[in-house]
Protein backbone atom coordinates (compact mmCIF):
# COMPACT_ATOMS: atom_id res chain seq x y z
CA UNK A 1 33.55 -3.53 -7.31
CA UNK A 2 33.41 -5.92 -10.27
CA UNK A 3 35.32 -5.52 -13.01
CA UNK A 4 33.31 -5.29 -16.42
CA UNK A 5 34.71 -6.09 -20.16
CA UNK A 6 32.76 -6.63 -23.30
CA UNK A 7 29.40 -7.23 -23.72
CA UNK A 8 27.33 -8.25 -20.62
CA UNK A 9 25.06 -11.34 -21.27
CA UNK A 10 21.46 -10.57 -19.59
CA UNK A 11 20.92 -11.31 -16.42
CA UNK A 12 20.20 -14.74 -15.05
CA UNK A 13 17.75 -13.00 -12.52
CA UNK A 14 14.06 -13.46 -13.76
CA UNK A 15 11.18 -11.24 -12.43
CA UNK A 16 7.67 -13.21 -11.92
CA UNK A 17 5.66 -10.07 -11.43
CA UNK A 18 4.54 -7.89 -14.30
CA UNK A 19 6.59 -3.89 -14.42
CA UNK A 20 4.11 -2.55 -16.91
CA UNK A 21 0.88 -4.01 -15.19
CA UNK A 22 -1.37 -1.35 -13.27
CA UNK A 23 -2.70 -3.75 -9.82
CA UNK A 24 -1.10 -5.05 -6.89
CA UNK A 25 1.57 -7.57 -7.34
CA UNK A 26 3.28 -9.91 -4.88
CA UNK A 27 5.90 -12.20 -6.59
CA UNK A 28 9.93 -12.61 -6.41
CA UNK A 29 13.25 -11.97 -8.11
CA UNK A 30 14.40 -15.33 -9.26
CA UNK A 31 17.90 -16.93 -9.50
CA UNK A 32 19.08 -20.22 -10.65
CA UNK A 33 21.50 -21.68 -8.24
CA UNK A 34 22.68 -24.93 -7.86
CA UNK A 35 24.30 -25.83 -4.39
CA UNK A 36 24.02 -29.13 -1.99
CA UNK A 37 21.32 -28.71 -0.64
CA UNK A 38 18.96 -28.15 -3.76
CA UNK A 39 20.47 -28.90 -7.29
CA UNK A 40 17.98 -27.00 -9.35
CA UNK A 41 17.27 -24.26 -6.82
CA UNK A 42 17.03 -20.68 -6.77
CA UNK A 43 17.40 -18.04 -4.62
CA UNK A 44 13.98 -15.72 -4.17
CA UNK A 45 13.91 -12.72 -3.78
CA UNK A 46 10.40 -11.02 -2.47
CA UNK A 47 9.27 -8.18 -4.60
CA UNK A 48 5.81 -6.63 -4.45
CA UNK A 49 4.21 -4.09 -7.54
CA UNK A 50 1.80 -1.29 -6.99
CA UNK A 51 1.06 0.50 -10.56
CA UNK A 52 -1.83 2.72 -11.11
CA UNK A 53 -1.46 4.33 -14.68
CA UNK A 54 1.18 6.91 -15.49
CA UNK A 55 3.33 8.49 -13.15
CA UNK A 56 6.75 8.46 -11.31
CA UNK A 57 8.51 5.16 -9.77
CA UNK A 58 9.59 4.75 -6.68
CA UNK A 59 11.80 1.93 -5.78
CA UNK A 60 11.64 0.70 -2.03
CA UNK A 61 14.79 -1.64 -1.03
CA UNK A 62 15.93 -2.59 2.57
CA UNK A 63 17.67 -5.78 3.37
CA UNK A 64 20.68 -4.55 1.71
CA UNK A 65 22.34 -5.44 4.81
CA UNK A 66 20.74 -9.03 6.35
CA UNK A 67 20.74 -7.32 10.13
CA UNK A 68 19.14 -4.03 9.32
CA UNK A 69 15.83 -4.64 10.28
CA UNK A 70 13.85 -1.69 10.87
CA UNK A 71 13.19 -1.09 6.33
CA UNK A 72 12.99 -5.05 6.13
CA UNK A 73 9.94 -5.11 8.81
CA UNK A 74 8.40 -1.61 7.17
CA UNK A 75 8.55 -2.44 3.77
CA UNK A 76 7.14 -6.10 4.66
CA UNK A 77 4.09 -3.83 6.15
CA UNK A 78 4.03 -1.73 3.61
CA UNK A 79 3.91 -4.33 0.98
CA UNK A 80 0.71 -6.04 2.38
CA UNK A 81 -0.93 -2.23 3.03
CA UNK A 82 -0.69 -0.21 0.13
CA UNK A 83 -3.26 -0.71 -2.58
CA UNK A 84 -2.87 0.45 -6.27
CA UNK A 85 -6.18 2.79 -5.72
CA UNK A 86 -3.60 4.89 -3.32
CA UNK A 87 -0.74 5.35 -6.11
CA UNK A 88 -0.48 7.67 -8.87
CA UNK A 89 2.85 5.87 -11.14
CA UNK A 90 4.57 2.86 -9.78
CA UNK A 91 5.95 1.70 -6.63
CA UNK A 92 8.23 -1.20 -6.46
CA UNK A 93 9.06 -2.54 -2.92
CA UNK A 94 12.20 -5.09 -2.52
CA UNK A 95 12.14 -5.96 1.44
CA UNK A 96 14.95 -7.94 1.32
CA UNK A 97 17.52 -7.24 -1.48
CA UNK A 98 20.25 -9.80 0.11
CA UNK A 99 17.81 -12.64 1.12
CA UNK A 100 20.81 -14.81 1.77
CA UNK A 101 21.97 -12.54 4.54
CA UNK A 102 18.67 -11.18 5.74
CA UNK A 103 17.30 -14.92 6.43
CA UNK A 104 21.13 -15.76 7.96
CA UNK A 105 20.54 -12.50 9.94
CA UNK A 106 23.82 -11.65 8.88
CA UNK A 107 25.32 -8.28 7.03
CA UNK A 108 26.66 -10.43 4.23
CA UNK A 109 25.68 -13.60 2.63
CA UNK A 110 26.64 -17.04 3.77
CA UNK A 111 26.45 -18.11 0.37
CA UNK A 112 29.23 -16.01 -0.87
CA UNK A 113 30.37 -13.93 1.98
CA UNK A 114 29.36 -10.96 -0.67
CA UNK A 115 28.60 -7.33 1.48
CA UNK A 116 26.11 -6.45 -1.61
CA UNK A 117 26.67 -3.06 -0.95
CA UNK A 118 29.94 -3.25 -1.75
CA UNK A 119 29.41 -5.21 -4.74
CA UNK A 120 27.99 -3.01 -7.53
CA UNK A 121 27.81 -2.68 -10.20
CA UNK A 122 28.20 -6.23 -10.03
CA UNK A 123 28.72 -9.04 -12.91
CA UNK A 124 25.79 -11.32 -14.12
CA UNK A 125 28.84 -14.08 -14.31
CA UNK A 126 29.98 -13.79 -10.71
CA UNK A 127 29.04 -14.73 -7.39
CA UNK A 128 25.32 -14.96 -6.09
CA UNK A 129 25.85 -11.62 -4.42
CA UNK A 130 26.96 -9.89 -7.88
CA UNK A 131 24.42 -11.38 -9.65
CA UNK A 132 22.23 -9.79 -7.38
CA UNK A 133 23.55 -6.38 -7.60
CA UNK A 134 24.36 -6.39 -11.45
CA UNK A 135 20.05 -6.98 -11.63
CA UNK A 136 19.75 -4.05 -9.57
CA UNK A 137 22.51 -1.95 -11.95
CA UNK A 138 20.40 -2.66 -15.37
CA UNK A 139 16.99 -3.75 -14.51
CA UNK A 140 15.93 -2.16 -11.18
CA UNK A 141 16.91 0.94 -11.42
CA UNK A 142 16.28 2.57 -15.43
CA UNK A 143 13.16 1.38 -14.01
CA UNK A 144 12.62 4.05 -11.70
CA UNK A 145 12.67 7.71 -10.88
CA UNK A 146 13.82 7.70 -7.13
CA UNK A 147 15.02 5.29 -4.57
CA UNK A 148 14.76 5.31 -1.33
CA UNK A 149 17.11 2.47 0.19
CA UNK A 150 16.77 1.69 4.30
CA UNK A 151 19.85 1.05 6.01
CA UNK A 152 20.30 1.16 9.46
CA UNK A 153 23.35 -0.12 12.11
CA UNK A 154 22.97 -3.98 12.07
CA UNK A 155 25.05 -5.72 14.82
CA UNK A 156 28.06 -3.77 15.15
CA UNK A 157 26.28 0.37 15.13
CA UNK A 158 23.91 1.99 16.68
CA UNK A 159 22.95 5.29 14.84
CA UNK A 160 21.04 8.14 15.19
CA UNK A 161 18.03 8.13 12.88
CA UNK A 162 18.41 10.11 9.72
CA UNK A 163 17.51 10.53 6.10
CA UNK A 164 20.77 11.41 4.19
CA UNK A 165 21.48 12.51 0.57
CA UNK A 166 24.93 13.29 -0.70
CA UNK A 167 27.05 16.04 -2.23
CA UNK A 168 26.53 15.14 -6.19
CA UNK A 169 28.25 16.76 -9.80
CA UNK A 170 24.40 17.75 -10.34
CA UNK A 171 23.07 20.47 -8.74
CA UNK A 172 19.45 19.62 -9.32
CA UNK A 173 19.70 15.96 -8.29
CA UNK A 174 21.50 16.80 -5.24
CA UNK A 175 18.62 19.40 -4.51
CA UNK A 176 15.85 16.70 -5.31
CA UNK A 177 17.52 13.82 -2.90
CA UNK A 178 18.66 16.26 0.19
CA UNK A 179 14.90 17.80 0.22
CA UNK A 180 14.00 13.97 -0.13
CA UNK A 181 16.31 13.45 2.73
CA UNK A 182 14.83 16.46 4.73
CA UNK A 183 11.23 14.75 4.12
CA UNK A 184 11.74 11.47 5.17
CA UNK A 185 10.95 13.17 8.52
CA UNK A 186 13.83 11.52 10.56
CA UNK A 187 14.66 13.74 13.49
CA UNK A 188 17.90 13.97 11.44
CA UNK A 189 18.73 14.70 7.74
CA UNK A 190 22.32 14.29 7.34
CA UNK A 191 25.23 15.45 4.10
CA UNK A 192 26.86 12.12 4.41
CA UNK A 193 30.25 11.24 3.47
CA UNK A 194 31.55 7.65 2.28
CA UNK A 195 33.86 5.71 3.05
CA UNK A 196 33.98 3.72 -0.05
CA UNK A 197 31.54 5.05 -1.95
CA UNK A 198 32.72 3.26 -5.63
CA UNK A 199 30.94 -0.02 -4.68
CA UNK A 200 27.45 1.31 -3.57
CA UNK A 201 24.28 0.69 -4.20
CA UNK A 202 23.87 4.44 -3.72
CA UNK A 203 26.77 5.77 -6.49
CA UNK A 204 25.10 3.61 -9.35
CA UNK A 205 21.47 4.86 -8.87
CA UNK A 206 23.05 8.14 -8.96
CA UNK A 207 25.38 7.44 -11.94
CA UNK A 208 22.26 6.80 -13.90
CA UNK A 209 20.79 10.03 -13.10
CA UNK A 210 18.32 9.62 -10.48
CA UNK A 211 17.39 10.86 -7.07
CA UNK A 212 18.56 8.52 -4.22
CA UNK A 213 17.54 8.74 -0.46
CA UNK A 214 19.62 6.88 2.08
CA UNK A 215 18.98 6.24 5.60
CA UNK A 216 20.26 5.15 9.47
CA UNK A 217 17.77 4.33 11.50
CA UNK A 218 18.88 2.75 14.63
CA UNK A 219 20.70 -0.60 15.29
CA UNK A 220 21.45 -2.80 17.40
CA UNK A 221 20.64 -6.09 14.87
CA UNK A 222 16.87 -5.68 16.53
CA UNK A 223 13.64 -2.39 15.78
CA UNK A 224 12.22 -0.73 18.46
CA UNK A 225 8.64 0.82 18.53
CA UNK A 226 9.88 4.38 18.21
CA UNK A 227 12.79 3.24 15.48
CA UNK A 228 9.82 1.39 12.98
CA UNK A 229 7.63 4.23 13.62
CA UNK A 230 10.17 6.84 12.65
CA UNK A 231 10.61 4.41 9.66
CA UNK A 232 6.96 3.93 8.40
CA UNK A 233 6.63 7.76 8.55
CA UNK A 234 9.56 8.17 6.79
CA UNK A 235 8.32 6.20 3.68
CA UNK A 236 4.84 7.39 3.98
CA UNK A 237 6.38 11.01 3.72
CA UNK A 238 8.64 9.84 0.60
CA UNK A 239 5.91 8.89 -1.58
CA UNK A 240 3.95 11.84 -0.72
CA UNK A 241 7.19 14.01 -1.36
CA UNK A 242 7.74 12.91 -5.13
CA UNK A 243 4.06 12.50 -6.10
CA UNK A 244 3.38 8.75 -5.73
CA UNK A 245 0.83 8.74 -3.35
CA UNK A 246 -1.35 11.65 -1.66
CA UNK A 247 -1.32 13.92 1.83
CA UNK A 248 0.66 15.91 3.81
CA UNK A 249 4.60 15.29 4.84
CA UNK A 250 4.66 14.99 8.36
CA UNK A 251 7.61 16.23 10.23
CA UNK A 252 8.88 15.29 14.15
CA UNK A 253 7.34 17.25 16.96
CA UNK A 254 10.99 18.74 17.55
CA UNK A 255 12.76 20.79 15.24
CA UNK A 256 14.37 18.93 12.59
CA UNK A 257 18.47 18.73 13.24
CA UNK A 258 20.48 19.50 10.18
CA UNK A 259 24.41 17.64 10.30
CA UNK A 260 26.77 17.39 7.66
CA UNK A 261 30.06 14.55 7.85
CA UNK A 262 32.41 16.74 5.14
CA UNK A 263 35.39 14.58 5.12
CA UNK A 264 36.76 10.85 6.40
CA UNK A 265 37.75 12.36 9.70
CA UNK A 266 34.34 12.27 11.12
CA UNK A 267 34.71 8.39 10.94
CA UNK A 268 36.75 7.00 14.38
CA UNK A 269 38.46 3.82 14.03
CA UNK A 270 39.94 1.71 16.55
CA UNK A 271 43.60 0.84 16.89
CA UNK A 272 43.49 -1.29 19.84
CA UNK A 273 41.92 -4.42 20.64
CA UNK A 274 40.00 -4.64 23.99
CA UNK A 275 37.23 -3.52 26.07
CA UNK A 276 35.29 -0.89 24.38
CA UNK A 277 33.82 1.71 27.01
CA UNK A 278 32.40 5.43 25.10
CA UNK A 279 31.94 8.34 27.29
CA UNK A 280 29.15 9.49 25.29
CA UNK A 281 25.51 8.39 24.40
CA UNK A 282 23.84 9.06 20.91
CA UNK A 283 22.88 12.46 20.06
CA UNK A 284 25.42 14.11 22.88
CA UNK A 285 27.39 17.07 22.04
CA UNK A 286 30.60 16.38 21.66
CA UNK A 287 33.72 19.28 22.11
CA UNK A 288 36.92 18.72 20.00
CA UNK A 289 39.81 17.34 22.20
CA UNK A 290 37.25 15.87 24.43
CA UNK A 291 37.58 12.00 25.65
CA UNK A 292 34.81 10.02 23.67
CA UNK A 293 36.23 6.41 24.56
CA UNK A 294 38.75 4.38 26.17
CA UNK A 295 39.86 1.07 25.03
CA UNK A 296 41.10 -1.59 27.86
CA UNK A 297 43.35 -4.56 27.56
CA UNK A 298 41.45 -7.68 28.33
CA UNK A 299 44.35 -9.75 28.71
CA UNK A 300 45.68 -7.87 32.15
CA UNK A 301 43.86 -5.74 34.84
CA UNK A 302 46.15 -2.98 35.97
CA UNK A 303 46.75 -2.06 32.75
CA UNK A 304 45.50 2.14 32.30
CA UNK A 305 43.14 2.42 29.00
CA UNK A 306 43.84 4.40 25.59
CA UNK A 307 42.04 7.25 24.75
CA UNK A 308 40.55 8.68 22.11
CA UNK A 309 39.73 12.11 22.13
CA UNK A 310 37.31 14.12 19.37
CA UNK A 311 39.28 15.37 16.72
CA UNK A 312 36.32 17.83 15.25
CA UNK A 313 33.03 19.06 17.74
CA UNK A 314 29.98 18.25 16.67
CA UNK A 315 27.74 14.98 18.05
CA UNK A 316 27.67 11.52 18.41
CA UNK A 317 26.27 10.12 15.46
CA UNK A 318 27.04 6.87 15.82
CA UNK A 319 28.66 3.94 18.01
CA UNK A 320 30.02 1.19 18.07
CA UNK A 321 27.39 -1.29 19.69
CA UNK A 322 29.46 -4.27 20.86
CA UNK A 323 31.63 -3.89 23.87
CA UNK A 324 34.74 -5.83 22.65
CA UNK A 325 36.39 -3.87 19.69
CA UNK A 326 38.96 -4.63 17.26
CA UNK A 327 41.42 -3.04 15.53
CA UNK A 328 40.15 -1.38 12.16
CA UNK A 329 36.17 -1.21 14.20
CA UNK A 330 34.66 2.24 13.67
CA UNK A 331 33.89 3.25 17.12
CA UNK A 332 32.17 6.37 17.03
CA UNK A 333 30.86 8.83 14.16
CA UNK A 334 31.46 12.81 14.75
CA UNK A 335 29.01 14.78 12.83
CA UNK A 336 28.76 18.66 12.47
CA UNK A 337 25.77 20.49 13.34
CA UNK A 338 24.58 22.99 10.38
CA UNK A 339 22.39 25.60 10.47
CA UNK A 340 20.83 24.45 7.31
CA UNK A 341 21.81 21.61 4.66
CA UNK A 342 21.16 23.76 1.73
């Protein structure tokens, strides 16, 4: 999190498209750099505008992570589909937040090694990265009434697929995003809890007072058929939940599962280094006390594995997806299964 004093200059970050125009819009989010390779450059950011008169705004964003692909590819579908006749307000899709990282097909940027979801509310005198997230802080989002921001596992995680929302100081805001959450239509709609929550994309939309909609959906660093589908529904149904565009939310053909992560515990980190093997596959109950993985030492056979038993029941949210772990690696996710989120 960057540290802010004084008055804050405006951003260097230019928009070419029009916020107040009714149409469709395809243009970027511009910033001056200057590197070796190009001395008056900038990075560009892809950002498409659909207005049609009055109304709420929606802002779309994936990309916030370089190897999450399955909001990058949707919202690049989206942007080409949707047509302003469709809309009722404004809906602003970013594909790509961290372009740096999404065209490196890395989590963070190889320009700054900035994680720009750990980098808010950023500092329009710092790095590319927190230039990036400081125009998100005091442009993007006073623009808009909800977001709805597509993560998913990138390299290292595989995760279930879920809409989540998260326990808020505001009773109606947290009612607005966890039925936003519940809409999406994942088979999942999750109460999630943060690690480190100060630096998130997520705490300053909410700071400002407005409804924010996170999701998982999948991993791996690749999409799947079934992972982009779940996906496209899922922001089909979020317009139509908050009045941007018209129809019917359409839920999954199975019963909707309800899971809540209340504390840090749910989160299980590695203390070994080694040869990652999990007993469990995504989605499977899991029984406190139970073995969910063992850890071996690659650098002798013979040697018996560690491991690591379920400290709370619930089910396998997440996993680690590459085989070789490291010490600090979250290696699996316990969440609790709940009746109903509220």
């Amino acid at each position: 999190m960057t540290n802010r004093s004084g008055p804050m200059r405006p951003s260097p970050i230019s928009a070419t498209v029009d916020f107040d125009a009714d149409g469709v819009q395809h243009g970027f989010l511009k910033l001056p750099i200057s590197v070796d390779e190009s001395a008056w450059g900038a990075v560009m950011i892809p950002v498409t505008m659909v207005k049609n008169g009055p109304g709420p705004t929606a802002l779309l964003t994936g990309g916030n992570h370089g190897d999450e692909y399955e909001g990058i590819t949707a919202l690049m579908k989206l942007a080409s589909d949707l047509k302003a006749e469709d809309v009722t307000g404004r809906v602003i899709i970013v594909p790509m937040m961290n372009v740096p990282a999404a065209m490196a097909g890395k989590r963070t940027s190889p320009m700054d090694g900035g994680n720009l979801n750990r980098s808010f509310p950023g500092n329009p005198d710092g790095t590319v990265t927190q230039k990036i997230a400081d125009y998100f802080t005091r442009v993007m989002v006073p623009l808009c009434d909800v977001v709805l921001d597509l993560h998913s596992g990138g390299r290292t995680l595989d995760i279930i697929p879920f809409g989540a929302s998260h326990v808020l100081d505001n009773a109606d805001q947290q009612r607005q995003a966890l039925e936003g959450a519940k809409a999406f239509g994942a088979p999942y709609a999750m109460m999630m809890f943060e690690l480190d929550a100060a630096a998130l994309f997520d705490t300053v939309v909410e700071s400002q007072g407005k409804v924010f909609v996170a999701t998982e959906l999948g991993g791996g660093g690749t999409s799947t058929p079934q992972s982009l589908a779940i996906t496209e529904r899922g922001i089909r149904n979020f317009l139509i939940q908050f009045g941007l565009t018209r129809g019917e939310v359409t839920m999954p053909t199975e019963p909707q599962v309800y899971l809540d992560m209340p504390d840090a515990s749910c989160y299980v980190q590695s203390e070994h280094t080694g040869l990652l093997e999990l007993t469990l596959a995504l989605g499977e109950p899991v029984e406190k006390g139970e073995v969910i993985a063992r850890i071996y030492d690659m650098t002798r056979s013979g040697t018996p594995p560690v491991e690591y038993r379920a400290q709370r029941s619930g089910l396998l949210a997440a996993r680690r997806f590459p085989a070789q772990v490291n010490m600090g690696d979250t290696i699996a996710v316990i969440a609790e299964v709940v009746d109903s989120l509220g």
